[in-house]
Protein backbone atom coordinates (compact mmCIF):
# COMPACT_ATOMS: atom_id res chain seq x y z
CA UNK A 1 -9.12 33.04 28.49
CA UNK A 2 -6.52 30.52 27.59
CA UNK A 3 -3.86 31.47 25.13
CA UNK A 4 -4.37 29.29 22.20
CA UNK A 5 -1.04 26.96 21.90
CA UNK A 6 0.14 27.74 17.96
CA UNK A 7 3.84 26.61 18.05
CA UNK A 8 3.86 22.97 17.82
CA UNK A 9 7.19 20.73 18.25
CA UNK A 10 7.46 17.66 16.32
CA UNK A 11 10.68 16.54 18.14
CA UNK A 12 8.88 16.81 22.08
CA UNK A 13 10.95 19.56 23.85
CA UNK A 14 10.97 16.96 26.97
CA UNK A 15 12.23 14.57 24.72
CA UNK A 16 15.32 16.61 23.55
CA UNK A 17 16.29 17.62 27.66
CA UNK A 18 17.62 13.99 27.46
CA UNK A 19 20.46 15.28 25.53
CA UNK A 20 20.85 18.93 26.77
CA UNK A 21 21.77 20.77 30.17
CA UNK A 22 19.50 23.51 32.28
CA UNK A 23 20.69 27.51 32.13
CA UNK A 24 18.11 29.00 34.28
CA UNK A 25 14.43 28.36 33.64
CA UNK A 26 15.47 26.75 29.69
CA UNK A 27 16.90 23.67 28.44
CA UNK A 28 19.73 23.89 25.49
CA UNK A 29 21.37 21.47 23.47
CA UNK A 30 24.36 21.17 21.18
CA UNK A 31 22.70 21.13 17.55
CA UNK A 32 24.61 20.10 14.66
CA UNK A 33 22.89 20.87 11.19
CA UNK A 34 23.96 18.25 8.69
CA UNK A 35 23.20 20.08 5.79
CA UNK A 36 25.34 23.42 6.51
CA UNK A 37 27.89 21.77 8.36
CA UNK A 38 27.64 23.42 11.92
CA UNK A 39 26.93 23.37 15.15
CA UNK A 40 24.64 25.79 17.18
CA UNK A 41 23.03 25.45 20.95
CA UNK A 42 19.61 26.60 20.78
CA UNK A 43 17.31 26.29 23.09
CA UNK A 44 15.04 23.30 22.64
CA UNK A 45 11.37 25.58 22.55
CA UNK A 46 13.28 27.04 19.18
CA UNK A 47 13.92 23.57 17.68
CA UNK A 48 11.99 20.76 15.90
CA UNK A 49 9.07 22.93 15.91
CA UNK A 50 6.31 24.12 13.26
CA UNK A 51 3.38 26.88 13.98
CA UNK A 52 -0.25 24.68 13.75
CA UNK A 53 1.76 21.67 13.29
CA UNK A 54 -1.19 19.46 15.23
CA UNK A 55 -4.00 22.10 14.19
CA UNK A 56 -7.09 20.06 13.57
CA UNK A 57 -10.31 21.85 12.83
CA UNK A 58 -13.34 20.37 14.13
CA UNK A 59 -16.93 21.63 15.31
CA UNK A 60 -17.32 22.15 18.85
CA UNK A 61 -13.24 21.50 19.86
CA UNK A 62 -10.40 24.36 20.40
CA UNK A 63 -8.13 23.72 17.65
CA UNK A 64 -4.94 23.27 19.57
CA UNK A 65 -6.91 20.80 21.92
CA UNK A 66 -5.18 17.40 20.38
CA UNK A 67 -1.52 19.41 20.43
CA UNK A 68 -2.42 20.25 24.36
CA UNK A 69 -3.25 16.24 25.01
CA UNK A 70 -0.07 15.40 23.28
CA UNK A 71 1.91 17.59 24.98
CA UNK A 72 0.42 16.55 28.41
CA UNK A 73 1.68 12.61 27.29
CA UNK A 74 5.09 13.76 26.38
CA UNK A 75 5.52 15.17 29.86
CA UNK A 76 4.27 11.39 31.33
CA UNK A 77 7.06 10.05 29.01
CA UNK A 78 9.58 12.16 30.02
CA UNK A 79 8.79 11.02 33.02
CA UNK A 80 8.82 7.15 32.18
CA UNK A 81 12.44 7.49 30.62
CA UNK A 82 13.75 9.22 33.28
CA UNK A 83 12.34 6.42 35.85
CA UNK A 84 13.83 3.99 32.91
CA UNK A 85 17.16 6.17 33.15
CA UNK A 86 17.15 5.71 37.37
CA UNK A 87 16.20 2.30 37.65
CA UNK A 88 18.14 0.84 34.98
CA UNK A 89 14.86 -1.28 34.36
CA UNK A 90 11.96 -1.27 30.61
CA UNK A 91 8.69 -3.06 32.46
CA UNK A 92 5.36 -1.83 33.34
CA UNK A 93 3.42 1.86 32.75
CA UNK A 94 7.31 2.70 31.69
CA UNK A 95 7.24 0.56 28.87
CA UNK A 96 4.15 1.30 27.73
CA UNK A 97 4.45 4.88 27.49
CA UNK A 98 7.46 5.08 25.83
CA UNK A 99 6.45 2.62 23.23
CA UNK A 100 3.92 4.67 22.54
CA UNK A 101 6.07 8.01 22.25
CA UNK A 102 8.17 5.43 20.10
CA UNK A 103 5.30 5.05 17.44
CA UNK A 104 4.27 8.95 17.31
CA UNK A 105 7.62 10.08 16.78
CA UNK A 106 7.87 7.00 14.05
CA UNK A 107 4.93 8.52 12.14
CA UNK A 108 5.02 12.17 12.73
CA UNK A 109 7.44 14.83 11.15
CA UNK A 110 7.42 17.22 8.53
CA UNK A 111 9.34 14.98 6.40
CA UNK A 112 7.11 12.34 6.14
CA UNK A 113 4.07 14.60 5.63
CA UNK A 114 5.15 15.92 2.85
CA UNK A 115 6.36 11.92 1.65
CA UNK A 116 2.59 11.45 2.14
CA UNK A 117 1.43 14.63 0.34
CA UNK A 118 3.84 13.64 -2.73
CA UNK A 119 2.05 10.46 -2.90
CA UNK A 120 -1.33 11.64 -3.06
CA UNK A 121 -0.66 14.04 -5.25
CA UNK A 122 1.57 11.63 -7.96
CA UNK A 123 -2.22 9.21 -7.36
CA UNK A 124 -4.20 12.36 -8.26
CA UNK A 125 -2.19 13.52 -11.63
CA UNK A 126 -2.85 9.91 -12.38
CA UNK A 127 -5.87 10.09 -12.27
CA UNK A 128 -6.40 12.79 -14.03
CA UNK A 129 -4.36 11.88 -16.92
CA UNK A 130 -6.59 9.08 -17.29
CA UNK A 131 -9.73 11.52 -16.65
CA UNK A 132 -8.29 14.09 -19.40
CA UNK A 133 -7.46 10.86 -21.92
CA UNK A 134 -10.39 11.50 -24.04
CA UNK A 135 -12.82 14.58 -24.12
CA UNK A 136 -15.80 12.17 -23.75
CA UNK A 137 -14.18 10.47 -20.60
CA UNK A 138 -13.10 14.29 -19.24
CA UNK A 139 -17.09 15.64 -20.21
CA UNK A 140 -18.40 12.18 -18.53
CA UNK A 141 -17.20 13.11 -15.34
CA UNK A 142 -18.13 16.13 -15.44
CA UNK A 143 -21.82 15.72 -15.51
CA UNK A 144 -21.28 12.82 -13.03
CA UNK A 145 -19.96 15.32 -10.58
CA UNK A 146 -22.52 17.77 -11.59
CA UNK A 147 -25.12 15.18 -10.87
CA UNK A 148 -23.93 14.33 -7.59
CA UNK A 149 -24.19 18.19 -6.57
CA UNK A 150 -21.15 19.85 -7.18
CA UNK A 151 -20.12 22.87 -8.36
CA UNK A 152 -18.65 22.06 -12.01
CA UNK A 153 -17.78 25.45 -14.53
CA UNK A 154 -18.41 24.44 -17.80
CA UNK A 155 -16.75 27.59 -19.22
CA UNK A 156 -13.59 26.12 -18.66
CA UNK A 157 -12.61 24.02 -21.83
CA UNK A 158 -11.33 20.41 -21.98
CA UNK A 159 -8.84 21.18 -24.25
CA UNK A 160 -7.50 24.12 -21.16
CA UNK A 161 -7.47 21.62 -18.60
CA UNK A 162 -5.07 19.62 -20.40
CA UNK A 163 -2.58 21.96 -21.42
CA UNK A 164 -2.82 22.91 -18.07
CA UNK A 165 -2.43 19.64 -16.96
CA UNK A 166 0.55 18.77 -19.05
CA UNK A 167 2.76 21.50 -18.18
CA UNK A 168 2.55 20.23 -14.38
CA UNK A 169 2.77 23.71 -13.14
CA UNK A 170 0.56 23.10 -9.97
CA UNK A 171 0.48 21.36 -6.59
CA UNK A 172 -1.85 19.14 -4.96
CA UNK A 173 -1.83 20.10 -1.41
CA UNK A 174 -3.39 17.35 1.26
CA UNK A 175 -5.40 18.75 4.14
CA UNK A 176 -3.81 18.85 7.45
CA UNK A 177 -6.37 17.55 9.38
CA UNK A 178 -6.61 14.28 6.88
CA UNK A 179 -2.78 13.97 7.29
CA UNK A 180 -2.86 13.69 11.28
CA UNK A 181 -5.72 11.50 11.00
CA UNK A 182 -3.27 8.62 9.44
CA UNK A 183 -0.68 9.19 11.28
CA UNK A 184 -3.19 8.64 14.55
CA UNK A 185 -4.44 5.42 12.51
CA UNK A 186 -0.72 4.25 11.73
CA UNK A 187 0.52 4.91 15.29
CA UNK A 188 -1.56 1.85 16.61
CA UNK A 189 -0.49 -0.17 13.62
CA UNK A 190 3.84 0.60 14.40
CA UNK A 191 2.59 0.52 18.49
CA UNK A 192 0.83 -3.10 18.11
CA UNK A 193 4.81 -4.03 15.97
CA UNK A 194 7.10 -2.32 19.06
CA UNK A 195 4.91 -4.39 21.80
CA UNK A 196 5.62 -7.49 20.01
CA UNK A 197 9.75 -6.72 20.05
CA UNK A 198 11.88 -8.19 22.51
CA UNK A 199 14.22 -4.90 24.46
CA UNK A 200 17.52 -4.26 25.48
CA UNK A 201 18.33 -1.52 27.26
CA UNK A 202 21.69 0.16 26.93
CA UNK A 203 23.52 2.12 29.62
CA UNK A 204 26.50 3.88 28.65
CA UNK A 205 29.31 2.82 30.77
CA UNK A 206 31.14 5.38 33.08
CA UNK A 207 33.65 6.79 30.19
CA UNK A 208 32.61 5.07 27.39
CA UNK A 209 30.86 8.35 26.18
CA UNK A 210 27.44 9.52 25.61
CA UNK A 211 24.37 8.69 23.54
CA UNK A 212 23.23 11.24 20.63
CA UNK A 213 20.00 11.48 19.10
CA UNK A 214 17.84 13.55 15.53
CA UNK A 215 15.39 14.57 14.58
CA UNK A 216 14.53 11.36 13.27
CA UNK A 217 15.19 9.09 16.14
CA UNK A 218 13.36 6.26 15.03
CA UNK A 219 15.92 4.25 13.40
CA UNK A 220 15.04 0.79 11.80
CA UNK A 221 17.21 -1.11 10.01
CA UNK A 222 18.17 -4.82 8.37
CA UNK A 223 20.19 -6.69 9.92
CA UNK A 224 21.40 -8.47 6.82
CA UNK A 225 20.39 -5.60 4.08
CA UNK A 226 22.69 -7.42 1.33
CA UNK A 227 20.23 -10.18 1.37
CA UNK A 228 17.08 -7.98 0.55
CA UNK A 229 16.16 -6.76 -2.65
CA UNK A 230 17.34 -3.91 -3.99
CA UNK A 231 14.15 -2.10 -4.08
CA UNK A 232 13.55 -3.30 -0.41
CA UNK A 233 17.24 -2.69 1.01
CA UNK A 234 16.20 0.55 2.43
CA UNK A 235 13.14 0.29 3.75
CA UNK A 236 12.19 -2.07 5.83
CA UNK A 237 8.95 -2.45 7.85
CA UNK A 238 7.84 -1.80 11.35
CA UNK A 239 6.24 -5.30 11.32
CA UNK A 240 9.27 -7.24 9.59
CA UNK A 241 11.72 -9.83 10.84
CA UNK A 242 15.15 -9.55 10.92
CA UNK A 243 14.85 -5.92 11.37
CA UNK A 244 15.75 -3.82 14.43
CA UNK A 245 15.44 -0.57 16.11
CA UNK A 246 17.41 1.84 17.86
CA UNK A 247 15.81 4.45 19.64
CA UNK A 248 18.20 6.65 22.07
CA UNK A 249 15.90 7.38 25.43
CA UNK A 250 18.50 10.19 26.97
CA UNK A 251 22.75 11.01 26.55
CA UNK A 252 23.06 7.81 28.99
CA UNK A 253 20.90 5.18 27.74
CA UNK A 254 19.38 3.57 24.80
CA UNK A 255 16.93 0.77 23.17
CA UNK A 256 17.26 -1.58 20.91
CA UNK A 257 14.12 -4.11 19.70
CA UNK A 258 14.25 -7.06 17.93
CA UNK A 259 11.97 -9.87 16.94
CA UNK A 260 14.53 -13.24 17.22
CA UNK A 261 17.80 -13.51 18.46
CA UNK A 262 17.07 -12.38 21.69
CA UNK A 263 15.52 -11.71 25.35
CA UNK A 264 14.17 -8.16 27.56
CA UNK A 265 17.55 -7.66 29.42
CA UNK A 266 19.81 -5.07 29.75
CA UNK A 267 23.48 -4.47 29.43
CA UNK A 268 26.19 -1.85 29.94
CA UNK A 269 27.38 -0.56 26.55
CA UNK A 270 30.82 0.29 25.99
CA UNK A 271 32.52 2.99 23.55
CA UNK A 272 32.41 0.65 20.21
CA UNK A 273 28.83 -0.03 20.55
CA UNK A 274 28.10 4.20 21.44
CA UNK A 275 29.59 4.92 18.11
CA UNK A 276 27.58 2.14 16.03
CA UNK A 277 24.45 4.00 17.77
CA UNK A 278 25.47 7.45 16.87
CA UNK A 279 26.99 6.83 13.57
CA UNK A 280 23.29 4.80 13.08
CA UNK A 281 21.54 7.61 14.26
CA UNK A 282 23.17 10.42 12.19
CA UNK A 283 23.41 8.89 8.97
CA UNK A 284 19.04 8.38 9.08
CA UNK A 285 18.65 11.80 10.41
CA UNK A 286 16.83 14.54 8.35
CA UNK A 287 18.50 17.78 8.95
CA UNK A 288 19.81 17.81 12.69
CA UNK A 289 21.71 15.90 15.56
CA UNK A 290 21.80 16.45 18.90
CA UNK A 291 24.28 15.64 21.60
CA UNK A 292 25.22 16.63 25.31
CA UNK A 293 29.06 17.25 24.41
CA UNK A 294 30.46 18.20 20.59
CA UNK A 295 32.55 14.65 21.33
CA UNK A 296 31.38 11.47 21.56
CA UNK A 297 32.02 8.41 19.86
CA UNK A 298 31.19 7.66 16.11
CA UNK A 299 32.61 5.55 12.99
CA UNK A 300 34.07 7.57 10.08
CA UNK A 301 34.87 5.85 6.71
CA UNK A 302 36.02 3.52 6.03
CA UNK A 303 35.04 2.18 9.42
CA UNK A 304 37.42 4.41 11.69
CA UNK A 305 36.65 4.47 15.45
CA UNK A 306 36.66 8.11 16.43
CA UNK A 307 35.69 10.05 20.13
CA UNK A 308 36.72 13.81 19.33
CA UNK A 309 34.77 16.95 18.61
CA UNK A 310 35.85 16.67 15.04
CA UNK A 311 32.86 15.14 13.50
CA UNK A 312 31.40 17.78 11.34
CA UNK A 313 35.00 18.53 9.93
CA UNK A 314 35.15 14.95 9.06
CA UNK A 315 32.09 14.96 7.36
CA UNK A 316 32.58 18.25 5.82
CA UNK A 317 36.17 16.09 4.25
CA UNK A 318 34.41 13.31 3.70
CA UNK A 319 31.83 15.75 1.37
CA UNK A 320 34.05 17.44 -0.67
């Protein structure tokens, strides 16, 4: 009987082996947490990683059956980068399967699941407020649910549920299952964006340093954010022009998409352009970086040049 698969990365552990080394039968990397200010090598099945984070319940299915199918297309795009990585070339099955480990990873993580749950829950309390405005509107929809089968207690007095209402002291939780389901629906809608792109693919140079990634290495950005909106500055779409994305394949070699302003090609990438990447990279991560060697190249402000292994004490200065 098969053991049923209940710890579930987020960040693939193939993924990650891009960045780390091989001690026996497991693969480490150097970890720095941004938010305590230190560095740690664990080893990448202890990373990134959530128990039932793919659950989904359904009749007649194992519930770690979608997590296994996952997992088996991770391995075929760890495969595809390292081919990428080899040949120095981003055509054919390649392509395809690491745009589409491009869109998961842009749409799945903790993070944004609980961005989504926040949501739905602000909708809800809206709703309700406007449910609770009046105790004719509140007792209306109560014998409308009633009517349409559900199980309403009437014990429970309008004038309860809005106290309880108004002190805000509850949660709205969003079920799992309805949470992967839109990030499966939104995948095809970022995947249909990244085929449309136009891809360079960056090798690091010999000595020019190394590539780092996050756990959020799905990094898209403005080109020109002083000339959006305020409200827009920071968020711009998958599907928007003069926006592009960096998205760091292994230490060695990286991707950047565009719509305009460019060709597929591919170019050797020298120190400067390693630390834009990285510095990129880290400032849109959530909680972690991760990195081959403590140095490698990065900007510190005010738009210093730096390749040292003294970036967390940098950015612990820079902090305080």
């Amino acid at each position: 009987m098969a053991v049923e698969s209940r710890i579930h990365h987020y960040i693939p552990q193939a993924y990650l082996r891009g960045f780390g080394w091989k001690r026996g039968k497991n693969w480490y990397v150097n970890a720095a947490d941004l938010k305590k200010l230190a560095y740690f090598q664990p080893n990448t099945k202890n990373i990134c990683a959530e128990r039932d984070f793919m659950r989904f319940e359904i009749e007649g299915q194992a519930p770690d059956k979608l997590e296994n199918e996952i997992g088996q297309f991770e391995h075929c795009a760890r495969e595809a980068i390292l081919n990428v990585e080899k040949t120095r070339t981003f055509e054919g099955e390649d392509r395809i399967y690491i745009l589409n480990l491009i869109a998961l990873l842009a749409v799945r993580s903790p993070q944004m699941r609980e961005n989504m749950r926040d949501f739905q829950e602000r909708v809800m309390k809206q709703v309700l407020s406007l449910t609770l405005a009046t105790k004719e509107r509140w007792e209306g929809q109560m014998d409308q649910l009633e009517a349409a089968g559900k199980n309403v207690d009437k014990n429970v007095a309008y004038e309860q549920v809005k106290e309880f209402h108004k002190r805000g002291e509850y949660k709205i939780n969003v079920r799992r299952e309805f949470q992967i389901g839109a990030e499966l629906q939104t995948h095809k809608t970022v995947l249909d964006t990244l085929a449309a792109r136009k891809w360079r693919l960056f090798w690091a140079g010999e000595g020019q340093g190394t590539f780092v990634t996050t756990d959020h290495p799905v990094v898209l950005t403005w080109n020109r954010p002083v000339k959006m909106p305020a409200l827009m500055r920071h968020s711009p779409g998958f599907a928007m022009v003069d926006t592009e994305l960096i998205f760091p394949l292994t230490h060695s070699c990286c991707l950047l998409g565009c719509f305009e302003g460019m060709d597929d090609s591919v170019e050797e990438a020298h120190t400067n352009l390693i630390a834009q990447c990285n510095t990129r990279m880290i400032s849109h991560a959530f909680d972690y970086a991760f990195m081959l060697e403590k140095s490698f190249p990065y900007i510190h402000p005010p738009d210093e040049e730096y390749w040292d292994g003294q970036f967390m004490d940098r950015r612990k200065e820079h902090r305080e």
